[in-house]
PDB file of N, CA and C in Angstrom:
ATOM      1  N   UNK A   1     129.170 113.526 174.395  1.00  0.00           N
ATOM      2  CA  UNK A   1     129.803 113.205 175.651  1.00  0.00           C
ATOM      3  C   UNK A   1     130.106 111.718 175.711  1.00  0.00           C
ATOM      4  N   UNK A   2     130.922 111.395 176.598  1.00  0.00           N
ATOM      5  CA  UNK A   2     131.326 109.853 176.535  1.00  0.00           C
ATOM      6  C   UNK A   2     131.072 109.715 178.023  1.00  0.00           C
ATOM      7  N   UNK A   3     129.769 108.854 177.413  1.00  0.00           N
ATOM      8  CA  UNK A   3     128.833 108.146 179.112  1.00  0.00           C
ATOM      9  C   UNK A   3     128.680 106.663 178.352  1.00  0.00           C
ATOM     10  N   UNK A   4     128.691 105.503 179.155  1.00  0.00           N
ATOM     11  CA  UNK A   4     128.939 104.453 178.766  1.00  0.00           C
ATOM     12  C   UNK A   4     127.227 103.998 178.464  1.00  0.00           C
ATOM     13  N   UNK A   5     126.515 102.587 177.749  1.00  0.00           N
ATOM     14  CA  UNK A   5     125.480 102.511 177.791  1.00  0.00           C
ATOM     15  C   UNK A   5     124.676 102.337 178.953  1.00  0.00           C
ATOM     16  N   UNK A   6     125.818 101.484 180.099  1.00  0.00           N
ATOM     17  CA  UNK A   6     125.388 101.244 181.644  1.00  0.00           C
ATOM     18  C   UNK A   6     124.947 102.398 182.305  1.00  0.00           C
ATOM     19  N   UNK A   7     125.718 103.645 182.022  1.00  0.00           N
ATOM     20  CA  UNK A   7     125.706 104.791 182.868  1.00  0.00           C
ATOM     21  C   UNK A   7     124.566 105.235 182.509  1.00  0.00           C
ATOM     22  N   UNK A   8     124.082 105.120 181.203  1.00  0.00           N
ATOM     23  CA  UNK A   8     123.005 105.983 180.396  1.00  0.00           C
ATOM     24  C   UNK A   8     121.867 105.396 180.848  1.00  0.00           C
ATOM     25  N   UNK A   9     121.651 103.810 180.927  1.00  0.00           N
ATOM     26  CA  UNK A   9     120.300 103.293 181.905  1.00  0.00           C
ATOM     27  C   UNK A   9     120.308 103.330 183.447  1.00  0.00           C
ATOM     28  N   UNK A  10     121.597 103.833 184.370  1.00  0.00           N
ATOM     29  CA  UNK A  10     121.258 103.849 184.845  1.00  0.00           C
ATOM     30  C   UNK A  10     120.763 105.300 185.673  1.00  0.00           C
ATOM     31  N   UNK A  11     121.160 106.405 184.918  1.00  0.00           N
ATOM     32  CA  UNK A  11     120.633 107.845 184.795  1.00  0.00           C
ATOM     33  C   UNK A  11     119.174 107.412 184.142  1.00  0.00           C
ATOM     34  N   UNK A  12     118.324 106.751 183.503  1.00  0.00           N
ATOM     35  CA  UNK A  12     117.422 107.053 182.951  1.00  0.00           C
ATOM     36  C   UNK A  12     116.519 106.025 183.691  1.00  0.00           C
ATOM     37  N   UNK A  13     116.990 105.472 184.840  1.00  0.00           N
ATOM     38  CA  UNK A  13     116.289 104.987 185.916  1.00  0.00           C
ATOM     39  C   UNK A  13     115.236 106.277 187.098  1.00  0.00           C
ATOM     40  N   UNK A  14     116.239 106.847 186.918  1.00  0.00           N
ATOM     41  CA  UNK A  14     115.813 107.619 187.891  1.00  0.00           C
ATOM     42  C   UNK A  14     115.696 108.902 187.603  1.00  0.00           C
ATOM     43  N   UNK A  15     114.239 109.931 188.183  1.00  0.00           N
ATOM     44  CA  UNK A  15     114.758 111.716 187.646  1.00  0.00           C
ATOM     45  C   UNK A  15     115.280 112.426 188.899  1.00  0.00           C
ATOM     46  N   UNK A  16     116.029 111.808 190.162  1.00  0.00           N
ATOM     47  CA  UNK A  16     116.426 113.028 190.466  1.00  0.00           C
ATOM     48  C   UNK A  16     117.268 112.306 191.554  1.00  0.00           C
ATOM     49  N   UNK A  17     118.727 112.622 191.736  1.00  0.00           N
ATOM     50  CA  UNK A  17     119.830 112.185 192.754  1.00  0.00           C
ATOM     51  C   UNK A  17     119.077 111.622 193.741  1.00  0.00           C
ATOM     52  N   UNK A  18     117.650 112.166 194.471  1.00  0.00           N
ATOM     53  CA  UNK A  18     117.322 111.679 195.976  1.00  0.00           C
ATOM     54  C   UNK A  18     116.744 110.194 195.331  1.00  0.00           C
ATOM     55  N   UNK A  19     115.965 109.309 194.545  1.00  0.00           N
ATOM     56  CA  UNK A  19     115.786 108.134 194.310  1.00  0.00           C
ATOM     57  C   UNK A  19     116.576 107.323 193.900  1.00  0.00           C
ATOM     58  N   UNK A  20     118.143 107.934 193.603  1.00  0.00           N
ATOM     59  CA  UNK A  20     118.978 106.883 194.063  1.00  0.00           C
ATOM     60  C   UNK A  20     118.683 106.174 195.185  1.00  0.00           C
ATOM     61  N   UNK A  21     118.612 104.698 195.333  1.00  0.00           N
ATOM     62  CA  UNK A  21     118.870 104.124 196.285  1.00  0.00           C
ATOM     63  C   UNK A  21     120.375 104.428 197.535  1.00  0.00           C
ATOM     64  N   UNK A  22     119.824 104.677 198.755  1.00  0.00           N
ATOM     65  CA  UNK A  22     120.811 104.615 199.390  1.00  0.00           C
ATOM     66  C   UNK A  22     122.620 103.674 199.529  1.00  0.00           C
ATOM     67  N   UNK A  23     122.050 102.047 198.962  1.00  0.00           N
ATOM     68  CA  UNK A  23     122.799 101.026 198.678  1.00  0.00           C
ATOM     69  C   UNK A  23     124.013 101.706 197.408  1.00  0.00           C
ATOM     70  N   UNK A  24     123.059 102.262 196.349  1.00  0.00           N
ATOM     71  CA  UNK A  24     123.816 102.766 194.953  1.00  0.00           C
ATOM     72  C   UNK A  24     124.577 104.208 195.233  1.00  0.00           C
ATOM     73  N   UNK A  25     124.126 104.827 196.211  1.00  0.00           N
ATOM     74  CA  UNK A  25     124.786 105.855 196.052  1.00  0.00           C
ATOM     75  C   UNK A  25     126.445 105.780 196.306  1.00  0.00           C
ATOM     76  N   UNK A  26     126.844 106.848 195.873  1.00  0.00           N
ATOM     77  CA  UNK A  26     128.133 107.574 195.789  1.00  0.00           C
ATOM     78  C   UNK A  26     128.093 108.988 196.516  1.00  0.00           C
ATOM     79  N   UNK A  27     129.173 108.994 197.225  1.00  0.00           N
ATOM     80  CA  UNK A  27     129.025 110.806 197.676  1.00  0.00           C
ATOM     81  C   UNK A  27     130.327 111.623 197.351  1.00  0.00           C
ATOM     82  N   UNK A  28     130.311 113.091 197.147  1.00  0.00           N
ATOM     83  CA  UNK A  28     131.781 113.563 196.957  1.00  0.00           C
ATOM     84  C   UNK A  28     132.029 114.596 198.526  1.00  0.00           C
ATOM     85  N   UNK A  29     133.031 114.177 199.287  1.00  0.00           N
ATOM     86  CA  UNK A  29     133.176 114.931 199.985  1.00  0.00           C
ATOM     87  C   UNK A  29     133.815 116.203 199.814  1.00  0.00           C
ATOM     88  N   UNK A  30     133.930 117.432 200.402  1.00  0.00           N
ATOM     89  CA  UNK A  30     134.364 118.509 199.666  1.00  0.00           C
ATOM     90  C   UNK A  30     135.522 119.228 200.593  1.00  0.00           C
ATOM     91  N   UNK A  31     135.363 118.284 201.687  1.00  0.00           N
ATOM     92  CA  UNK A  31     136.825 118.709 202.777  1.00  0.00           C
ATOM     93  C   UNK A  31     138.087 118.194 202.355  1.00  0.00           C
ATOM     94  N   UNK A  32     137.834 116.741 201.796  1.00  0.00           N
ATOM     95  CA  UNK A  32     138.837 116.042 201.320  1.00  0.00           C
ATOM     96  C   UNK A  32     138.832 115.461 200.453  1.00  0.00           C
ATOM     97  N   UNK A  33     137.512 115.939 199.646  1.00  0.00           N
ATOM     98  CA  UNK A  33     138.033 115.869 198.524  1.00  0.00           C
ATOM     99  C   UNK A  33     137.840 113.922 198.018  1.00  0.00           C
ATOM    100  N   UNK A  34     137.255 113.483 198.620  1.00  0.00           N
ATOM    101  CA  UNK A  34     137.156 112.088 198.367  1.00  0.00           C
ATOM    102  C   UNK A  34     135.904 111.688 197.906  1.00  0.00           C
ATOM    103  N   UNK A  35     135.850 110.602 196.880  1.00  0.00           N
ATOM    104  CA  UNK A  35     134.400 110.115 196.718  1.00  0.00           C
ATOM    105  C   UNK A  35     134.034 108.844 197.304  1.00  0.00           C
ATOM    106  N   UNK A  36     132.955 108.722 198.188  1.00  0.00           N
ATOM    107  CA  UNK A  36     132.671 107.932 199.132  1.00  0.00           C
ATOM    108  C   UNK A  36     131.281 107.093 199.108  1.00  0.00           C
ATOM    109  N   UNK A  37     131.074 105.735 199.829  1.00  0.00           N
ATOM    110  CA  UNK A  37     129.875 105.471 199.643  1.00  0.00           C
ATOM    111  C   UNK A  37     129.129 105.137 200.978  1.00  0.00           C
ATOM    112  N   UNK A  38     129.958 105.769 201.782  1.00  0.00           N
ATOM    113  CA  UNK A  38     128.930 106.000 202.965  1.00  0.00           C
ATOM    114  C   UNK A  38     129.006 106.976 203.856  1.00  0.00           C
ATOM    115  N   UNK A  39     128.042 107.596 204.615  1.00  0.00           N
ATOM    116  CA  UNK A  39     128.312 108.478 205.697  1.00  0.00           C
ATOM    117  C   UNK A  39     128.352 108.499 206.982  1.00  0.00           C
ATOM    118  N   UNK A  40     129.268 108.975 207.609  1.00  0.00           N
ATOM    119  CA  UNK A  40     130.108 109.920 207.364  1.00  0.00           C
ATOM    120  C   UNK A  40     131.398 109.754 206.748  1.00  0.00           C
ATOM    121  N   UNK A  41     131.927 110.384 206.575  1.00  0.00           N
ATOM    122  CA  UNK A  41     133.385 110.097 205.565  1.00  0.00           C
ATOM    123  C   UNK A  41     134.392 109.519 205.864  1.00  0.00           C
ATOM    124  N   UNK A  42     134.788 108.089 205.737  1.00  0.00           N
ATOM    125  CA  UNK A  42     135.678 107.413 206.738  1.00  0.00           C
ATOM    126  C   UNK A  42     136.825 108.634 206.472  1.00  0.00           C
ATOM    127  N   UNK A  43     137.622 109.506 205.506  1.00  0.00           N
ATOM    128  CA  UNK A  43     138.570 109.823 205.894  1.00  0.00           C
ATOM    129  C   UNK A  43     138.856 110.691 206.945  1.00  0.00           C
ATOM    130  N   UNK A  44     137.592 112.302 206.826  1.00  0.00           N
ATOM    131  CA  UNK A  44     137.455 113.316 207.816  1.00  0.00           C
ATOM    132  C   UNK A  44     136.675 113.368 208.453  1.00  0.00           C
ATOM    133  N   UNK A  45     135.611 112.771 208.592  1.00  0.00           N
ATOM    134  CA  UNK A  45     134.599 112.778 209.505  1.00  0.00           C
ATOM    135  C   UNK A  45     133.490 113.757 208.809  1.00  0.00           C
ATOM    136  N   UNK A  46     133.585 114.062 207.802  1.00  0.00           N
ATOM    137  CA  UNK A  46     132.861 115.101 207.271  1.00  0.00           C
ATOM    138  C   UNK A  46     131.092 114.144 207.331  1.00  0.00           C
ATOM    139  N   UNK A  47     130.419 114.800 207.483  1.00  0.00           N
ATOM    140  CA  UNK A  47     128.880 114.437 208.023  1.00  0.00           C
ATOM    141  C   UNK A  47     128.010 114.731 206.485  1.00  0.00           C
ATOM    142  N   UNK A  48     128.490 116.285 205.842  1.00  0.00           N
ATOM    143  CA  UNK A  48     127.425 117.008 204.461  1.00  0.00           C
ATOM    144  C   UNK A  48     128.228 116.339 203.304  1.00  0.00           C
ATOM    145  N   UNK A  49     127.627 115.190 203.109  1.00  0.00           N
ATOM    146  CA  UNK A  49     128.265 115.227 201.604  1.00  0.00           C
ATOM    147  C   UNK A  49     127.133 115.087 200.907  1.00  0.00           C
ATOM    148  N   UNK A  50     127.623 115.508 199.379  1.00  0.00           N
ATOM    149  CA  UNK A  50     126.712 115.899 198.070  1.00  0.00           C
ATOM    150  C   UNK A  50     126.580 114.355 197.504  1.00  0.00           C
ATOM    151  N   UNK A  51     125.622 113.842 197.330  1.00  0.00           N
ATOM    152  CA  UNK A  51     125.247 112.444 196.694  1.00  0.00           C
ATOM    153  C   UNK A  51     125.375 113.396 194.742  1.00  0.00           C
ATOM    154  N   UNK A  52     126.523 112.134 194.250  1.00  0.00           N
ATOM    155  CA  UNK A  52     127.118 112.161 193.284  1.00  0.00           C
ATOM    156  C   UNK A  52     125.893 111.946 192.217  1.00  0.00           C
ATOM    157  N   UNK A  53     126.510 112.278 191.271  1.00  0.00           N
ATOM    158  CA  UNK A  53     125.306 111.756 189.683  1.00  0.00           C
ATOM    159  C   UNK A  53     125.910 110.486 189.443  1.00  0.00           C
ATOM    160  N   UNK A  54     125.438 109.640 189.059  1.00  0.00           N
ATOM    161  CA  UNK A  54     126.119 108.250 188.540  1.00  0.00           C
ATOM    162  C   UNK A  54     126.518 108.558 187.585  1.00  0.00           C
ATOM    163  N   UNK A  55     126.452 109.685 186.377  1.00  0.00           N
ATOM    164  CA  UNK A  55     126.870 110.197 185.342  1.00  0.00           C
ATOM    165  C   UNK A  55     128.490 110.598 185.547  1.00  0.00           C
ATOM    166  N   UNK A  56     129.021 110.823 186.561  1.00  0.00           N
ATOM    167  CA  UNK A  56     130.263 111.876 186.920  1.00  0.00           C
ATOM    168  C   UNK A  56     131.182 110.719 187.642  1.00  0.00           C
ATOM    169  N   UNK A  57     132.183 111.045 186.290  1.00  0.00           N
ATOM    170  CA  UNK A  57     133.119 110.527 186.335  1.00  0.00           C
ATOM    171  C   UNK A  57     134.409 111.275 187.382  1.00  0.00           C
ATOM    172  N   UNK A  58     134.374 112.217 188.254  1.00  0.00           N
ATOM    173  CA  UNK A  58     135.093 113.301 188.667  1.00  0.00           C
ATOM    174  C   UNK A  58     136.377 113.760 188.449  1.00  0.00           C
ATOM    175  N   UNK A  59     136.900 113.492 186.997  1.00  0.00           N
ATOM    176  CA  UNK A  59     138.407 114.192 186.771  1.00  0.00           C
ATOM    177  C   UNK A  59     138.408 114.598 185.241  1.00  0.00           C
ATOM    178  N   UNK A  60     137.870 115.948 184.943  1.00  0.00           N
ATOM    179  CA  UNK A  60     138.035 116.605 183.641  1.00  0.00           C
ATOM    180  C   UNK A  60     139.379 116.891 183.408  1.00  0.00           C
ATOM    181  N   UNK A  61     140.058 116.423 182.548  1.00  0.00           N
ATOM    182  CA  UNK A  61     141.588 117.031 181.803  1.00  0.00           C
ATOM    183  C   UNK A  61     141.239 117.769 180.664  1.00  0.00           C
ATOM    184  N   UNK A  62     140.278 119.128 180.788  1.00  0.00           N
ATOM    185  CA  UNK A  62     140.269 119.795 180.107  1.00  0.00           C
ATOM    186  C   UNK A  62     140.885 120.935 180.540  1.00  0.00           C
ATOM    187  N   UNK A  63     141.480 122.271 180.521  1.00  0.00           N
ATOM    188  CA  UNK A  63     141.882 123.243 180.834  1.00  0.00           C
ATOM    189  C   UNK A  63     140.632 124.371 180.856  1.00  0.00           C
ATOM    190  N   UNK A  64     140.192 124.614 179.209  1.00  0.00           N
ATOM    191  CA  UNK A  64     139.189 125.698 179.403  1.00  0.00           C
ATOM    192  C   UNK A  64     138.741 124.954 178.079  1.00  0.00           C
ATOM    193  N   UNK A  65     137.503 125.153 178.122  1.00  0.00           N
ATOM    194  CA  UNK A  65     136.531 124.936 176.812  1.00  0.00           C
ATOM    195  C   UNK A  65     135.512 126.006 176.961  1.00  0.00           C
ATOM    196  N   UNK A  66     135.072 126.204 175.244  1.00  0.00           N
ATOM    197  CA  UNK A  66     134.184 127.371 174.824  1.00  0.00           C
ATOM    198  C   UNK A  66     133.158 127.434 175.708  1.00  0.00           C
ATOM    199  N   UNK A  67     132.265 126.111 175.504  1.00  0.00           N
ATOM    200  CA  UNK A  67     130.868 125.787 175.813  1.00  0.00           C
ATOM    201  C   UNK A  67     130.969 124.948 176.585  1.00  0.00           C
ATOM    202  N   UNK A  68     129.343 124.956 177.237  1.00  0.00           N
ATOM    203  CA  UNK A  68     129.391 123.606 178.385  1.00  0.00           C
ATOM    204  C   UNK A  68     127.839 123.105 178.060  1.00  0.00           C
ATOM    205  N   UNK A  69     127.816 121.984 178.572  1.00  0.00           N
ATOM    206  CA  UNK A  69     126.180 121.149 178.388  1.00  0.00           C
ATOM    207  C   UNK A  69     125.926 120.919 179.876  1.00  0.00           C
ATOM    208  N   UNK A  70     124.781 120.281 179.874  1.00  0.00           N
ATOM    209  CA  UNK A  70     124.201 120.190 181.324  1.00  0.00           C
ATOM    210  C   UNK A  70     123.900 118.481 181.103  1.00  0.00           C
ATOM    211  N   UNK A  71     123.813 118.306 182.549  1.00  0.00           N
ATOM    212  CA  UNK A  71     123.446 117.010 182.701  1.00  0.00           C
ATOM    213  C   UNK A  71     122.083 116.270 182.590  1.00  0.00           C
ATOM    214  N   UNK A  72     121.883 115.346 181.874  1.00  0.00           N
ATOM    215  CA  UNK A  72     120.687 115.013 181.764  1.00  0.00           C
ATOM    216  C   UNK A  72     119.644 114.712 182.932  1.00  0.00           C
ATOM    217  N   UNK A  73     120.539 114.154 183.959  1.00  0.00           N
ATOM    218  CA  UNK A  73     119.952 113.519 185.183  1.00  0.00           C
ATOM    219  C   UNK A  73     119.429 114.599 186.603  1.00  0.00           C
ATOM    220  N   UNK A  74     121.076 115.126 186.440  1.00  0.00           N
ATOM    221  CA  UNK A  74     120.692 116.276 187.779  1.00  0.00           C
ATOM    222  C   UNK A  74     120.700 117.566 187.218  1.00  0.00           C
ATOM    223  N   UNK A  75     121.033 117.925 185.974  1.00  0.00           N
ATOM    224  CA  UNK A  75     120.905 119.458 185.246  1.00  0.00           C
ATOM    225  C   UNK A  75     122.078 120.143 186.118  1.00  0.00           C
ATOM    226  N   UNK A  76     123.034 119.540 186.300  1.00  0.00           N
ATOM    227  CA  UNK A  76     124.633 120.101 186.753  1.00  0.00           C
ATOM    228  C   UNK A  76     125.368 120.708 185.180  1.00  0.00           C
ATOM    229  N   UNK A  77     126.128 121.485 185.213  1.00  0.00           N
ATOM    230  CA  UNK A  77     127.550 121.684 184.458  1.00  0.00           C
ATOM    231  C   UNK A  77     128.336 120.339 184.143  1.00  0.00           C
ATOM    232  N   UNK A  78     127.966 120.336 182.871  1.00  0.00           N
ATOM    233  CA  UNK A  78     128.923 119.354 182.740  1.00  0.00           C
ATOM    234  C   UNK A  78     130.122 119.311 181.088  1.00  0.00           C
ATOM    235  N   UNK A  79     131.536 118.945 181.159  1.00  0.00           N
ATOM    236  CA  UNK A  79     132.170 118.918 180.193  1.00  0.00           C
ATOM    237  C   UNK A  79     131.593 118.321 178.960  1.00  0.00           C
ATOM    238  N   UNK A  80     131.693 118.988 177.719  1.00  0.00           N
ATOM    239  CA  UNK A  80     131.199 118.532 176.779  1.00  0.00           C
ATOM    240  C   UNK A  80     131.946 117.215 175.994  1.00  0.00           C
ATOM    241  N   UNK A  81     133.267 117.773 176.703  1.00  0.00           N
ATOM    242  CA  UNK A  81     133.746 116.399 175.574  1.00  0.00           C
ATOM    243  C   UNK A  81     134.276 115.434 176.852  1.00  0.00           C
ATOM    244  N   UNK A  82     134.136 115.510 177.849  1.00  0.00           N
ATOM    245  CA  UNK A  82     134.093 113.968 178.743  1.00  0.00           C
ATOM    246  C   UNK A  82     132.997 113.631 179.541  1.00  0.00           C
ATOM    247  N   UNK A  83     132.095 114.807 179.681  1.00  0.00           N
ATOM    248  CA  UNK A  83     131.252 114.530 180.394  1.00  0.00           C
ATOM    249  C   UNK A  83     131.154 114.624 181.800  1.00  0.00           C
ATOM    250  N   UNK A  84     132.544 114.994 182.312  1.00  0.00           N
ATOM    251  CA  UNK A  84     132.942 115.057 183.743  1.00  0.00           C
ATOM    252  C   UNK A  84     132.189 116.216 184.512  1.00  0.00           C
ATOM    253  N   UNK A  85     131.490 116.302 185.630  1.00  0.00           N
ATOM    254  CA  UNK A  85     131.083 117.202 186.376  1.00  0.00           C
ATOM    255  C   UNK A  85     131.766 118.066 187.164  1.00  0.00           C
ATOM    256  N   UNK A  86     133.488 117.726 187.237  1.00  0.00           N
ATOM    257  CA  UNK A  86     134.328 118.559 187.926  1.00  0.00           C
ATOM    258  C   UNK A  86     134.431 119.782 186.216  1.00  0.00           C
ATOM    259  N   UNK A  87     133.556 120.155 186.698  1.00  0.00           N
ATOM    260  CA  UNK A  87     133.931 121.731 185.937  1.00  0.00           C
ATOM    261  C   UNK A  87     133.433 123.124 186.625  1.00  0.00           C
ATOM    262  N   UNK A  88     134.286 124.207 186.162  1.00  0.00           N
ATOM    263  CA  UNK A  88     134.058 125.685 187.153  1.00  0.00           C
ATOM    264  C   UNK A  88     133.437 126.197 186.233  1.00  0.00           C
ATOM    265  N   UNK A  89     132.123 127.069 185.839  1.00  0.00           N
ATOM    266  CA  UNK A  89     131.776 127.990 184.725  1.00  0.00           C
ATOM    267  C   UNK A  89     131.635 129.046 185.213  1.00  0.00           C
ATOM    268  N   UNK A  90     132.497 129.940 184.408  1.00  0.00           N
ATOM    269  CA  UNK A  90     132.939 131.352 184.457  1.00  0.00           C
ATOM    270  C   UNK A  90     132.313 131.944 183.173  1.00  0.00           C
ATOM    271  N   UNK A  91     131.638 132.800 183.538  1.00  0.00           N
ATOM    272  CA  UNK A  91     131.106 133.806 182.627  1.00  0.00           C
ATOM    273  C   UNK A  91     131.394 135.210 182.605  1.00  0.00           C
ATOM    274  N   UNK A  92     131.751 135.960 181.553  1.00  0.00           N
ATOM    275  CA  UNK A  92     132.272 137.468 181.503  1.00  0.00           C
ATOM    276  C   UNK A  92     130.966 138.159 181.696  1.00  0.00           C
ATOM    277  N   UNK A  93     130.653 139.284 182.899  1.00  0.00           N
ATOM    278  CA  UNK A  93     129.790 140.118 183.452  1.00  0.00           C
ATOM    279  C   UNK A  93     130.488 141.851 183.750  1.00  0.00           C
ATOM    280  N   UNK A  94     130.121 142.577 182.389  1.00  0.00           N
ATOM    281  CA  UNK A  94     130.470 143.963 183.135  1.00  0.00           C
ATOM    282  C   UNK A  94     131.837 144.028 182.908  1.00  0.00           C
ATOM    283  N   UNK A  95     132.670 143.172 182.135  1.00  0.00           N
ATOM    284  CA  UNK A  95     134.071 143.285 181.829  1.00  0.00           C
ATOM    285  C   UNK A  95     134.756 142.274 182.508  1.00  0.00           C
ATOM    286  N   UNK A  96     134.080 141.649 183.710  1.00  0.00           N
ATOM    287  CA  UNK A  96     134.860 141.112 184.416  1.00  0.00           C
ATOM    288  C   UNK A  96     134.172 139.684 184.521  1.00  0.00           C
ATOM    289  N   UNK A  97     135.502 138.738 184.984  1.00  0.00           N
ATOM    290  CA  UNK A  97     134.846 137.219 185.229  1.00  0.00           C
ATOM    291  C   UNK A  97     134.169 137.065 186.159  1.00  0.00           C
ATOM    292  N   UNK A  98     133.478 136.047 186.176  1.00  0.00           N
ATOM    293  CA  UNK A  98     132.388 135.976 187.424  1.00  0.00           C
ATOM    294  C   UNK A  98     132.317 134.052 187.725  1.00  0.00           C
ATOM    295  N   UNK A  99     132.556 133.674 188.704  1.00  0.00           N
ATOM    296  CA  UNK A  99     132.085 132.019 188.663  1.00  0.00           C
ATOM    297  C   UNK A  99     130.703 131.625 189.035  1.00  0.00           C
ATOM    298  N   UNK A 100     130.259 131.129 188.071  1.00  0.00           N
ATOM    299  CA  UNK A 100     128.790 131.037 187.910  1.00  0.00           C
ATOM    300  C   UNK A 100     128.065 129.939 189.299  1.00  0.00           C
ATOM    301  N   UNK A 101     129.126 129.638 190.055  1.00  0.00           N
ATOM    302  CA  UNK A 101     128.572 128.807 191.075  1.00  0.00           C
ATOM    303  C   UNK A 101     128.431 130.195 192.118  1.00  0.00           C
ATOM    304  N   UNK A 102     128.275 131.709 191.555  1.00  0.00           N
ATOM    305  CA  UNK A 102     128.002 132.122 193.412  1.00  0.00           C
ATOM    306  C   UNK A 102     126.901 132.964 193.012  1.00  0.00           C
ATOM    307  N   UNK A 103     126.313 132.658 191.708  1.00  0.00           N
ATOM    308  CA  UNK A 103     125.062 133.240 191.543  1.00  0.00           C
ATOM    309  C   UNK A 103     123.589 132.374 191.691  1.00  0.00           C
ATOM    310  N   UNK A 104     122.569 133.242 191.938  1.00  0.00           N
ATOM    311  CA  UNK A 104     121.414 132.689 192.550  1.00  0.00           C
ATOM    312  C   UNK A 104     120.832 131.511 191.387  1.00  0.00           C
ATOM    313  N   UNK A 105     119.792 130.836 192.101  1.00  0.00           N
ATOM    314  CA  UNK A 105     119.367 130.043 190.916  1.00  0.00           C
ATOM    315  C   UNK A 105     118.839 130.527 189.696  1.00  0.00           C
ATOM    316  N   UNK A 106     117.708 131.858 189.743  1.00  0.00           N
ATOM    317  CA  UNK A 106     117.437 132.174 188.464  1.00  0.00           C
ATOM    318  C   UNK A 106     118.002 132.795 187.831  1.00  0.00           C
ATOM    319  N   UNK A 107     119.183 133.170 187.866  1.00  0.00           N
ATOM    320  CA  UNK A 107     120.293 133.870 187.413  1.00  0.00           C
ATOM    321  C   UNK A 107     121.351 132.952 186.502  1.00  0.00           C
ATOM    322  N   UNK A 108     121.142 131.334 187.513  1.00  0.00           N
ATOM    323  CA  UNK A 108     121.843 130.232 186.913  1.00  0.00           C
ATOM    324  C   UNK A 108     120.840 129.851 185.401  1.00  0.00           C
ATOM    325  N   UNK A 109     119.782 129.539 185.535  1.00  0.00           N
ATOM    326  CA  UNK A 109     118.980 129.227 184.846  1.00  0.00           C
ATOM    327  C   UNK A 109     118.738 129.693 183.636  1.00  0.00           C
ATOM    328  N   UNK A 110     118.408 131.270 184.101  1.00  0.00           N
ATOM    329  CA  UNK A 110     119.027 132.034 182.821  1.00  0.00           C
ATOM    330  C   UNK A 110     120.136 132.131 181.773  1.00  0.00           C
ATOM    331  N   UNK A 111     121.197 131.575 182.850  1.00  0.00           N
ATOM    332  CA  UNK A 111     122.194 131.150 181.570  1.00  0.00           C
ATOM    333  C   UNK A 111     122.164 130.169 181.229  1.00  0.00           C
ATOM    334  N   UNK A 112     121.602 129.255 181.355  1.00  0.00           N
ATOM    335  CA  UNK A 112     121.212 127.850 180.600  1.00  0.00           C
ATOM    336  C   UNK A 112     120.445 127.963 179.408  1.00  0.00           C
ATOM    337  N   UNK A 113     119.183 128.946 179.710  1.00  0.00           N
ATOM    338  CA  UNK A 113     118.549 129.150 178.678  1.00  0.00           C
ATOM    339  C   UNK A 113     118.795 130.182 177.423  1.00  0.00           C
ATOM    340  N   UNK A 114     120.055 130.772 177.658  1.00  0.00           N
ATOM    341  CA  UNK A 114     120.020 131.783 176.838  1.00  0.00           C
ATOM    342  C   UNK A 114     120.655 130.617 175.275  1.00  0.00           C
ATOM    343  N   UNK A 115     119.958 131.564 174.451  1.00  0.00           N
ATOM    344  CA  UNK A 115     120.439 131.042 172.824  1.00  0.00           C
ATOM    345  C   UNK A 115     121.907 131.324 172.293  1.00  0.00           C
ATOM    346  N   UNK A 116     122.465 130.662 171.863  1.00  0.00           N
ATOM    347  CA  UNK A 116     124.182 130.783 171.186  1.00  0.00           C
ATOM    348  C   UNK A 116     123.958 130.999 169.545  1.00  0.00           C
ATOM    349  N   UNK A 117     124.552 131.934 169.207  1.00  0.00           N
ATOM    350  CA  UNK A 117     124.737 132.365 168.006  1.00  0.00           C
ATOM    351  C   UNK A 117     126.151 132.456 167.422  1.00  0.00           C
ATOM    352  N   UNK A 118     126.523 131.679 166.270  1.00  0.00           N
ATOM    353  CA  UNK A 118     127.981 131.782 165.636  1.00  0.00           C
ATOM    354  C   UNK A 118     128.233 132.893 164.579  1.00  0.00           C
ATOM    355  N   UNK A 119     128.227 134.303 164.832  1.00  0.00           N
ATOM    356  CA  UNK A 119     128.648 135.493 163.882  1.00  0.00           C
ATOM    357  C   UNK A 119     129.901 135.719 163.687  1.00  0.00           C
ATOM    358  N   UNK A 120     129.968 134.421 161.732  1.00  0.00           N
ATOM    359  CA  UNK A 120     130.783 134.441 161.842  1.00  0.00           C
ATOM    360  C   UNK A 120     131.060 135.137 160.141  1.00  0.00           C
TER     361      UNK A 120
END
C-alpha cells in the first residue's frame, strides 16, 4: 500500500480512532459527503460524523480489485494498491452479490479471517 512514513507514525501512535486527539482529528461527513475538522459540519449542519483514520486518503481510482487488506489502525477495508478507505466489499453469497457493509460484525470478521487459496 502507499502510506507515507508520516502517516505510518502517525497510525502507530495510536490503537484506536477515539485517542486521536480531538485538535488532530479529521471527520467524513456522509450527507455531503465532505471531510471536515470540526463539528458540526460547516457545510450541512450534519451533527454524526465518523472520525477519519489518518491512514485514508478518501479517493480510490480503482474500479474493482480481486482482494482487499484491512487497515492497520482501525481494521477498516482498505484498497490494496492505494490504500484508500473509500472502498465497497462485495462478496458472492448463494449466487448472488451481497455488500459486505450490511452484514453483522461476526459475519464481517469471518470474512477477514477466512484463508485464500490460488488453485491454479
Amino acid at each position: 500500500m502507499i502510506w507515507t512514513e508520516e502517516q505510518l507514525k502517525t497510525a502507530k501512535k495510536y490503537k484506536s480512532l477515539e485517542e486521536i486527539p480531538v485538535e488532530e482529528r479529521r471527520y467524513k461527513c456522509h450527507t455531503c459527503h465532505h471531510v471536515v475538522t470540526d463539528t458540526p459540519c460547516p457545510c450541512c449542519g450534519e451533527t454524526n460524523l465518523e472520525i477519519m483514520c489518518p491512514l485514508d486518503h478518501c479517493n480510490c481510482q480503482h474500479s474493482i480489485i480481486e482482494k482487499i487488506e484491512y487497515c492497520p489502525l482501525c481494521g477498516q477495508p482498505v484498497c490494496p494498491e492505494c490504500g484508500s478507505h473509500d472502498v465497497s466489499q462485495v462478496s458472492r453469497v448463494t449466487g448472488y452479490l451481497a455488500d459486505v457493509a450490511g452484514w453483522n460484525q461476526g459475519k464481517q470478521q469471518e470474512l477477514k479471517d477466512r484463508a485464500h487459496y490460488n488453485v491454479a
